[in-house]
PDB file of N, CA and C in Angstrom:
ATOM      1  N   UNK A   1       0.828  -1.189   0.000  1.00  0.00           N
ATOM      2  CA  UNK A   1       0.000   0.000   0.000  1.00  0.00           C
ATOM      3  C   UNK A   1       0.875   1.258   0.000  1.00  0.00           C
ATOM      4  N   UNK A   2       2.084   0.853   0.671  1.00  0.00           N
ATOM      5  CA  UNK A   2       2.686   2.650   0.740  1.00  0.00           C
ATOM      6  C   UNK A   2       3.323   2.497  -0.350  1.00  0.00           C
ATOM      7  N   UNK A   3       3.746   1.766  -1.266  1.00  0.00           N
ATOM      8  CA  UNK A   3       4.093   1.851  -2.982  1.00  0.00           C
ATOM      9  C   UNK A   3       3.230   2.482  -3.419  1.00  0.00           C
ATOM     10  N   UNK A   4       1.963   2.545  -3.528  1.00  0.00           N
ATOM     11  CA  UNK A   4       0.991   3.165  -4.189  1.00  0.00           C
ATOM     12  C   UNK A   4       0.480   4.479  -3.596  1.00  0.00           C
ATOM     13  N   UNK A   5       0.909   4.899  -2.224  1.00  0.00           N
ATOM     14  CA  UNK A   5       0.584   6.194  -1.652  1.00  0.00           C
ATOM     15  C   UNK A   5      -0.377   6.047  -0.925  1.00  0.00           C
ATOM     16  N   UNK A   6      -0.921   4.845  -0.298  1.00  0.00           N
ATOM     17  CA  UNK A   6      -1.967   4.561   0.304  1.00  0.00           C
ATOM     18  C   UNK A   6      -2.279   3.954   2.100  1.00  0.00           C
ATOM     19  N   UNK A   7      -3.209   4.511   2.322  1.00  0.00           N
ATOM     20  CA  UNK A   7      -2.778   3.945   4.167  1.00  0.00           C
ATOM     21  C   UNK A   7      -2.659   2.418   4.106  1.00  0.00           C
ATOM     22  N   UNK A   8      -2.211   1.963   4.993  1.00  0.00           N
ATOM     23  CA  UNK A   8      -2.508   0.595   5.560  1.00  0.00           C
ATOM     24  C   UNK A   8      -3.848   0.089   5.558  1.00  0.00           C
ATOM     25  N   UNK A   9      -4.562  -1.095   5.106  1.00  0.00           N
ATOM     26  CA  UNK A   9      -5.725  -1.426   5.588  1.00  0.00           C
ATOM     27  C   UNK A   9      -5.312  -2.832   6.495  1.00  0.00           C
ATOM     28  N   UNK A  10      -6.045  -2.271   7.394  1.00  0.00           N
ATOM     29  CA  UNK A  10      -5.995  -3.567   8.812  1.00  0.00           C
ATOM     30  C   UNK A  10      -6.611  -4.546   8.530  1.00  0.00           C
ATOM     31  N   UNK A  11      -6.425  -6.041   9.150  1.00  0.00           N
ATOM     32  CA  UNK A  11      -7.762  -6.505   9.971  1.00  0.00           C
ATOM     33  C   UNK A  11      -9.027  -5.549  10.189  1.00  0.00           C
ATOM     34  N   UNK A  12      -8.453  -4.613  11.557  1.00  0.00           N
ATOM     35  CA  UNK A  12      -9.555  -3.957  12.407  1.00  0.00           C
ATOM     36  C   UNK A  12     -10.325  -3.158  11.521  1.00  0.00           C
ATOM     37  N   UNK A  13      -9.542  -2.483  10.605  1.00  0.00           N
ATOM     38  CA  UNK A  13     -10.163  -1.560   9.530  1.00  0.00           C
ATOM     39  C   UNK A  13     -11.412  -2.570   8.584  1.00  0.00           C
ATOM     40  N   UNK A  14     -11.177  -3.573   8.477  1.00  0.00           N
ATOM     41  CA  UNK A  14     -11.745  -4.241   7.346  1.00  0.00           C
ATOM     42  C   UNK A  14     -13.252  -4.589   8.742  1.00  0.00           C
ATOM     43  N   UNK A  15     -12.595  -4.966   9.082  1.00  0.00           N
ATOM     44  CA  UNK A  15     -14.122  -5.171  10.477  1.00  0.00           C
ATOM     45  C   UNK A  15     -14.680  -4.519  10.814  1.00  0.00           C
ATOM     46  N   UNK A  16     -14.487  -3.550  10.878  1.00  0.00           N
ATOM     47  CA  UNK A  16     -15.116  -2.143  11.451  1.00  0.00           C
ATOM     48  C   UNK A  16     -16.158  -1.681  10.099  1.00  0.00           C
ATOM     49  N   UNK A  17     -15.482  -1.592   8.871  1.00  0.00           N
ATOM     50  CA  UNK A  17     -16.167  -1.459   7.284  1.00  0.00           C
ATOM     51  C   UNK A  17     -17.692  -2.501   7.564  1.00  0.00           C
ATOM     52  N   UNK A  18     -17.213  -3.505   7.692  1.00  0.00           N
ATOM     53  CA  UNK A  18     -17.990  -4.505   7.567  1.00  0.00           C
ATOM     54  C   UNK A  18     -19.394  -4.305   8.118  1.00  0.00           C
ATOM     55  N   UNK A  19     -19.168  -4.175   9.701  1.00  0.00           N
ATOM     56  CA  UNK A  19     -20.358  -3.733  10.716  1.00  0.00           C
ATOM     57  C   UNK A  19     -20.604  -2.343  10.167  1.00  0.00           C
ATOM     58  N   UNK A  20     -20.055  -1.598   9.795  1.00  0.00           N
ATOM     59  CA  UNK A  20     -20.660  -0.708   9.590  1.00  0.00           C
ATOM     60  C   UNK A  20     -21.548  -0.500   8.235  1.00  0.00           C
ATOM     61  N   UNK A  21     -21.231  -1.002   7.204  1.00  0.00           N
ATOM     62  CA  UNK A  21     -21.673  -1.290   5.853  1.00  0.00           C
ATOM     63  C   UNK A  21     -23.204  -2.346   6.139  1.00  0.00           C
ATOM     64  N   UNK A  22     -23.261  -2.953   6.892  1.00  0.00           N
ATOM     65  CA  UNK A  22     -24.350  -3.585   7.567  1.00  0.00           C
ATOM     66  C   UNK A  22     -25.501  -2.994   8.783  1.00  0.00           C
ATOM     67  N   UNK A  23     -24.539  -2.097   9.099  1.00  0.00           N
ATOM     68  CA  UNK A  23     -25.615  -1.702  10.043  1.00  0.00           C
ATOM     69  C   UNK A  23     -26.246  -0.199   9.342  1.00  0.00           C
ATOM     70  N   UNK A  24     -25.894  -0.062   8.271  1.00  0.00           N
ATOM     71  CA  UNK A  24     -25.986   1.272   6.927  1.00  0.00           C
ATOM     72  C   UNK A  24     -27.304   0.702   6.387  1.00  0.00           C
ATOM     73  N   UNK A  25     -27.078  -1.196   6.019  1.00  0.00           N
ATOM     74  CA  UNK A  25     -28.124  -1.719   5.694  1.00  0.00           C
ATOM     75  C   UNK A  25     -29.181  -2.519   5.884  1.00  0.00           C
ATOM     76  N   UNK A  26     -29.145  -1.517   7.426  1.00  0.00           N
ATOM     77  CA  UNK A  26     -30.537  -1.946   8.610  1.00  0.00           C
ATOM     78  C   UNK A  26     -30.249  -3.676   8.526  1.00  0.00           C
ATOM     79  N   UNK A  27     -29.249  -4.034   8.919  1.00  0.00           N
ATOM     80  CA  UNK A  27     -29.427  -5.746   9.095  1.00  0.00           C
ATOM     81  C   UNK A  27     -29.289  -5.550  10.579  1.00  0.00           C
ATOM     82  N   UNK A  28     -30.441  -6.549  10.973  1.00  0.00           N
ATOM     83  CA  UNK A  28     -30.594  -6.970  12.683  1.00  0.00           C
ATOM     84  C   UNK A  28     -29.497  -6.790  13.613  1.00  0.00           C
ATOM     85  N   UNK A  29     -29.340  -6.199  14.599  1.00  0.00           N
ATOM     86  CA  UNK A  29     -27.756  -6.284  15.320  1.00  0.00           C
ATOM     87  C   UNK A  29     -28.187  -7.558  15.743  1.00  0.00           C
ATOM     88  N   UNK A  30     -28.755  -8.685  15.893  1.00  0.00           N
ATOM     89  CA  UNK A  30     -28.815  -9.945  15.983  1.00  0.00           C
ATOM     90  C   UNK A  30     -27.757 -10.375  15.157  1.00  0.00           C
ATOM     91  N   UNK A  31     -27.786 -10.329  14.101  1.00  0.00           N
ATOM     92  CA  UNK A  31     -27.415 -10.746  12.716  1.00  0.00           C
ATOM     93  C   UNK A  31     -25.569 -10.233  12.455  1.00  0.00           C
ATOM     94  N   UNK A  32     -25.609  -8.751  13.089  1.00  0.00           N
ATOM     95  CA  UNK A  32     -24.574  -8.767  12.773  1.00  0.00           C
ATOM     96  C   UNK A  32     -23.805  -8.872  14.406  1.00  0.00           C
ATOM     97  N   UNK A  33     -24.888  -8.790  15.433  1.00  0.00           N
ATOM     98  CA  UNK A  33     -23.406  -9.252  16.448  1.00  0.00           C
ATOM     99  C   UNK A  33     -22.757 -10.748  16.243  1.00  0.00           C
ATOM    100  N   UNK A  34     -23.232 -11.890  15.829  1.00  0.00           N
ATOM    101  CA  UNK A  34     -23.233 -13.069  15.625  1.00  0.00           C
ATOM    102  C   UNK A  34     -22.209 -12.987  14.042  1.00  0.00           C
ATOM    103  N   UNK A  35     -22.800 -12.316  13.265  1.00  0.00           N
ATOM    104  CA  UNK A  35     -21.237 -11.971  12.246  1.00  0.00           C
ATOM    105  C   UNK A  35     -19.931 -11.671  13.084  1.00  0.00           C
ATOM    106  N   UNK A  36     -20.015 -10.929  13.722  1.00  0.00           N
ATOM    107  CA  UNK A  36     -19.091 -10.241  14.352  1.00  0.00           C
ATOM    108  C   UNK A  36     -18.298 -10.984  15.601  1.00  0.00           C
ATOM    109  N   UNK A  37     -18.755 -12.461  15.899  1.00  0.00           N
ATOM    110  CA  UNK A  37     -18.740 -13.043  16.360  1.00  0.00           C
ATOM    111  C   UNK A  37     -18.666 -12.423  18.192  1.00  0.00           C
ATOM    112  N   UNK A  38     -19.435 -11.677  17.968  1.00  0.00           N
ATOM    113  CA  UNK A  38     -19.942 -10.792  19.830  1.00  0.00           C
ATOM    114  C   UNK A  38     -20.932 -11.926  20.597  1.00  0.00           C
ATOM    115  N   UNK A  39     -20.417 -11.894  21.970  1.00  0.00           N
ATOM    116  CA  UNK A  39     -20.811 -12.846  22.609  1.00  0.00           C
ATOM    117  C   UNK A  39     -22.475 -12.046  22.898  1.00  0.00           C
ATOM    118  N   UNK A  40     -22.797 -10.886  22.496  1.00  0.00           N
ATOM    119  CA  UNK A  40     -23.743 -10.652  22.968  1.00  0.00           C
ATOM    120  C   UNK A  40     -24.363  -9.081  21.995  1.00  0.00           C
ATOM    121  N   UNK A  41     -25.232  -8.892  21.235  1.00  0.00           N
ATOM    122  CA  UNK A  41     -25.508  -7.888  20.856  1.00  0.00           C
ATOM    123  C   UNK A  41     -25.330  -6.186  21.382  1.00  0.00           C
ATOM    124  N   UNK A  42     -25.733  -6.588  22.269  1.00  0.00           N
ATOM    125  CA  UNK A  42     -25.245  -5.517  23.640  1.00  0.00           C
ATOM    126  C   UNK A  42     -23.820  -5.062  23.357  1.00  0.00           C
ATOM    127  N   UNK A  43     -23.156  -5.770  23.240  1.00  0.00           N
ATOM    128  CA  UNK A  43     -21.515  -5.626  22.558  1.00  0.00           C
ATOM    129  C   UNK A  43     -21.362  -4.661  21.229  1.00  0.00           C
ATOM    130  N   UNK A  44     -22.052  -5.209  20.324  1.00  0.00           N
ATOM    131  CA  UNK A  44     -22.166  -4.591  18.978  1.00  0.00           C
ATOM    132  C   UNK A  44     -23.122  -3.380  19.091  1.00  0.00           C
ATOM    133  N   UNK A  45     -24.079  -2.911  19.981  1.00  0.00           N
ATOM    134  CA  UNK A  45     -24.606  -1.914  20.029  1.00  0.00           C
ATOM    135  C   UNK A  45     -23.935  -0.726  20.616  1.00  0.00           C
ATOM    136  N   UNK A  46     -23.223  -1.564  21.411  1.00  0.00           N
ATOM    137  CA  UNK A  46     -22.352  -0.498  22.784  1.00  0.00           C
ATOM    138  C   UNK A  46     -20.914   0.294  21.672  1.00  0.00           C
ATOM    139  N   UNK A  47     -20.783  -1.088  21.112  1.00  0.00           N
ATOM    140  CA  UNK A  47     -19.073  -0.814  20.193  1.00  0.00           C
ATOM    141  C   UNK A  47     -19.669   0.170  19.012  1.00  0.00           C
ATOM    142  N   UNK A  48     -21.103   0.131  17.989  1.00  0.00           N
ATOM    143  CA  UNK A  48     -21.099   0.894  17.411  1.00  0.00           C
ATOM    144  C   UNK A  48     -22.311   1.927  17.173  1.00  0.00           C
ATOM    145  N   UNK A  49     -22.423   2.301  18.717  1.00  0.00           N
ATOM    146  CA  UNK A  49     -23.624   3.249  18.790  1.00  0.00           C
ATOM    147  C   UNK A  49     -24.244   4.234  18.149  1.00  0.00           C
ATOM    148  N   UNK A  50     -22.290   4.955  17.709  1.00  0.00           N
ATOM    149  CA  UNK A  50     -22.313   6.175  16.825  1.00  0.00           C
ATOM    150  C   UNK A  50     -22.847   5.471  15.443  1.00  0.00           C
ATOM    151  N   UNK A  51     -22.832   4.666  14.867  1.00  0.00           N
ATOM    152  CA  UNK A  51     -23.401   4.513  13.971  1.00  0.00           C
ATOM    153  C   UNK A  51     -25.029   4.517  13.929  1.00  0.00           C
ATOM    154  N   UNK A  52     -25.699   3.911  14.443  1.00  0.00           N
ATOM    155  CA  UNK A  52     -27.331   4.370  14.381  1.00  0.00           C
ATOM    156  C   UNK A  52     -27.847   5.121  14.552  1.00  0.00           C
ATOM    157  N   UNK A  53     -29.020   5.821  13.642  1.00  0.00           N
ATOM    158  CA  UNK A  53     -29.354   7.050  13.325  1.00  0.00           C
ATOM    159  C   UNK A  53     -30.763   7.307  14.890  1.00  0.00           C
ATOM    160  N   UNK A  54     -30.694   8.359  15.130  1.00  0.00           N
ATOM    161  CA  UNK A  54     -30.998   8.675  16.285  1.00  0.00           C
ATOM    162  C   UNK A  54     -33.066   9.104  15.546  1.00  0.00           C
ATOM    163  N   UNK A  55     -32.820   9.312  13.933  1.00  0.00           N
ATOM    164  CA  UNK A  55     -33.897   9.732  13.161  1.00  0.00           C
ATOM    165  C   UNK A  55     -34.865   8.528  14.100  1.00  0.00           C
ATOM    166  N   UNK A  56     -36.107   9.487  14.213  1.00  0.00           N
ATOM    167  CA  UNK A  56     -37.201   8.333  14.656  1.00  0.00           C
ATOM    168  C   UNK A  56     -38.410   8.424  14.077  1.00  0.00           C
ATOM    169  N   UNK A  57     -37.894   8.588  12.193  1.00  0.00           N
ATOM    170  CA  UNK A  57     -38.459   8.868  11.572  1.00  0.00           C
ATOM    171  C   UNK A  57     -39.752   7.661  11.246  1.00  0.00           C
ATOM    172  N   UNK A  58     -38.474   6.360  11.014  1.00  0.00           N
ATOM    173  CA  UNK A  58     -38.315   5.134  10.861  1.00  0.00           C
ATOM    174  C   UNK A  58     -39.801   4.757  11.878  1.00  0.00           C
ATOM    175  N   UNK A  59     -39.898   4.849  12.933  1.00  0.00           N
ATOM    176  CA  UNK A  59     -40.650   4.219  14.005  1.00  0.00           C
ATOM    177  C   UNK A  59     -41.685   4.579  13.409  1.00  0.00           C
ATOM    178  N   UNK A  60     -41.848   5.855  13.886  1.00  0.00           N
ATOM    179  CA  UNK A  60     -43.055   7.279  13.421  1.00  0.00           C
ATOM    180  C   UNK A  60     -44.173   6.261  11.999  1.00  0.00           C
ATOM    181  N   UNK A  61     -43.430   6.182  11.135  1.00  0.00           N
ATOM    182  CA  UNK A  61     -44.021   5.879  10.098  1.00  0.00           C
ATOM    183  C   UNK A  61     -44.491   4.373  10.290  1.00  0.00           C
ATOM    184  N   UNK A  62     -43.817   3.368  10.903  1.00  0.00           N
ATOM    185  CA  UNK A  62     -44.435   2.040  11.262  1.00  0.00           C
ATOM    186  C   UNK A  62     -45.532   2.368  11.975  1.00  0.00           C
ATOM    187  N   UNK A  63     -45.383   3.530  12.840  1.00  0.00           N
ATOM    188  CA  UNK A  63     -46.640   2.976  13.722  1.00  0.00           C
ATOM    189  C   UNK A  63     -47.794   3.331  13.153  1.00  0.00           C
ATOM    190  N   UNK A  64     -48.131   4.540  12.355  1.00  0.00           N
ATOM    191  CA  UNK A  64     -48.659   5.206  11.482  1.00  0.00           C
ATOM    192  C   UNK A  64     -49.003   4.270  10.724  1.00  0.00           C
ATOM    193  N   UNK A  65     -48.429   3.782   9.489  1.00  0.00           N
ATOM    194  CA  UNK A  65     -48.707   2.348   9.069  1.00  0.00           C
ATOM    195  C   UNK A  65     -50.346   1.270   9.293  1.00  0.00           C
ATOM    196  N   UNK A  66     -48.827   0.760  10.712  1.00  0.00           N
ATOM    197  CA  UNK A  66     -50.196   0.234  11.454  1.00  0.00           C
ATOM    198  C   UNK A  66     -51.394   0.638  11.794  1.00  0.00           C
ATOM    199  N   UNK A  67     -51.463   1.851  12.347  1.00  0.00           N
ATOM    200  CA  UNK A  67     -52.456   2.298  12.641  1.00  0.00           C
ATOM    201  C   UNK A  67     -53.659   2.698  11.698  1.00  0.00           C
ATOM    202  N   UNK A  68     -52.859   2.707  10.217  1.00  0.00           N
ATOM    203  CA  UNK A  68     -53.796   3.694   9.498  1.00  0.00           C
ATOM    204  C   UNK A  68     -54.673   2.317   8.311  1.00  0.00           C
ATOM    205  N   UNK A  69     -54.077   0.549   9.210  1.00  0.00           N
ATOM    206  CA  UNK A  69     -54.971  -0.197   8.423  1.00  0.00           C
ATOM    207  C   UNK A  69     -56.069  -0.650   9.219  1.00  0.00           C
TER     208      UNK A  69
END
């Protein structure tokens, strides 16, 4: 990589992409603590909190949804 002018890519870097590229595409933190091989979701929520959108736009409109059949 530094032949080409480029950072290092890690392990950690490539893992971190991963969960995050997944949790971008609303997959279950079920789903991805168990990718991630986390003994416990709680783990994967705690490790990438900053990633989930705080929007509760998402909810708003399910319940609405529901409600409006």
């Amino acid at each position: 990589m530094a032949a080409i002018g480029r950072p290092e890519i890690t392990f950690h870097a490539l893992r971190h992409s991963h969960a995050s590229l997944l949790i971008h595409s609303n997959v279950p933190v079920t789903v991805i603590a168990a990718r991630m091989g986390h003994s416990s979701p709680q783990i994967t929520l705690s490790t990438y909190a900053h990633l989930y959108s705080n929007d509760d736009a998402q909810a708003a409109a399910a319940i609405d949804a529901a409600l409006s059949s």
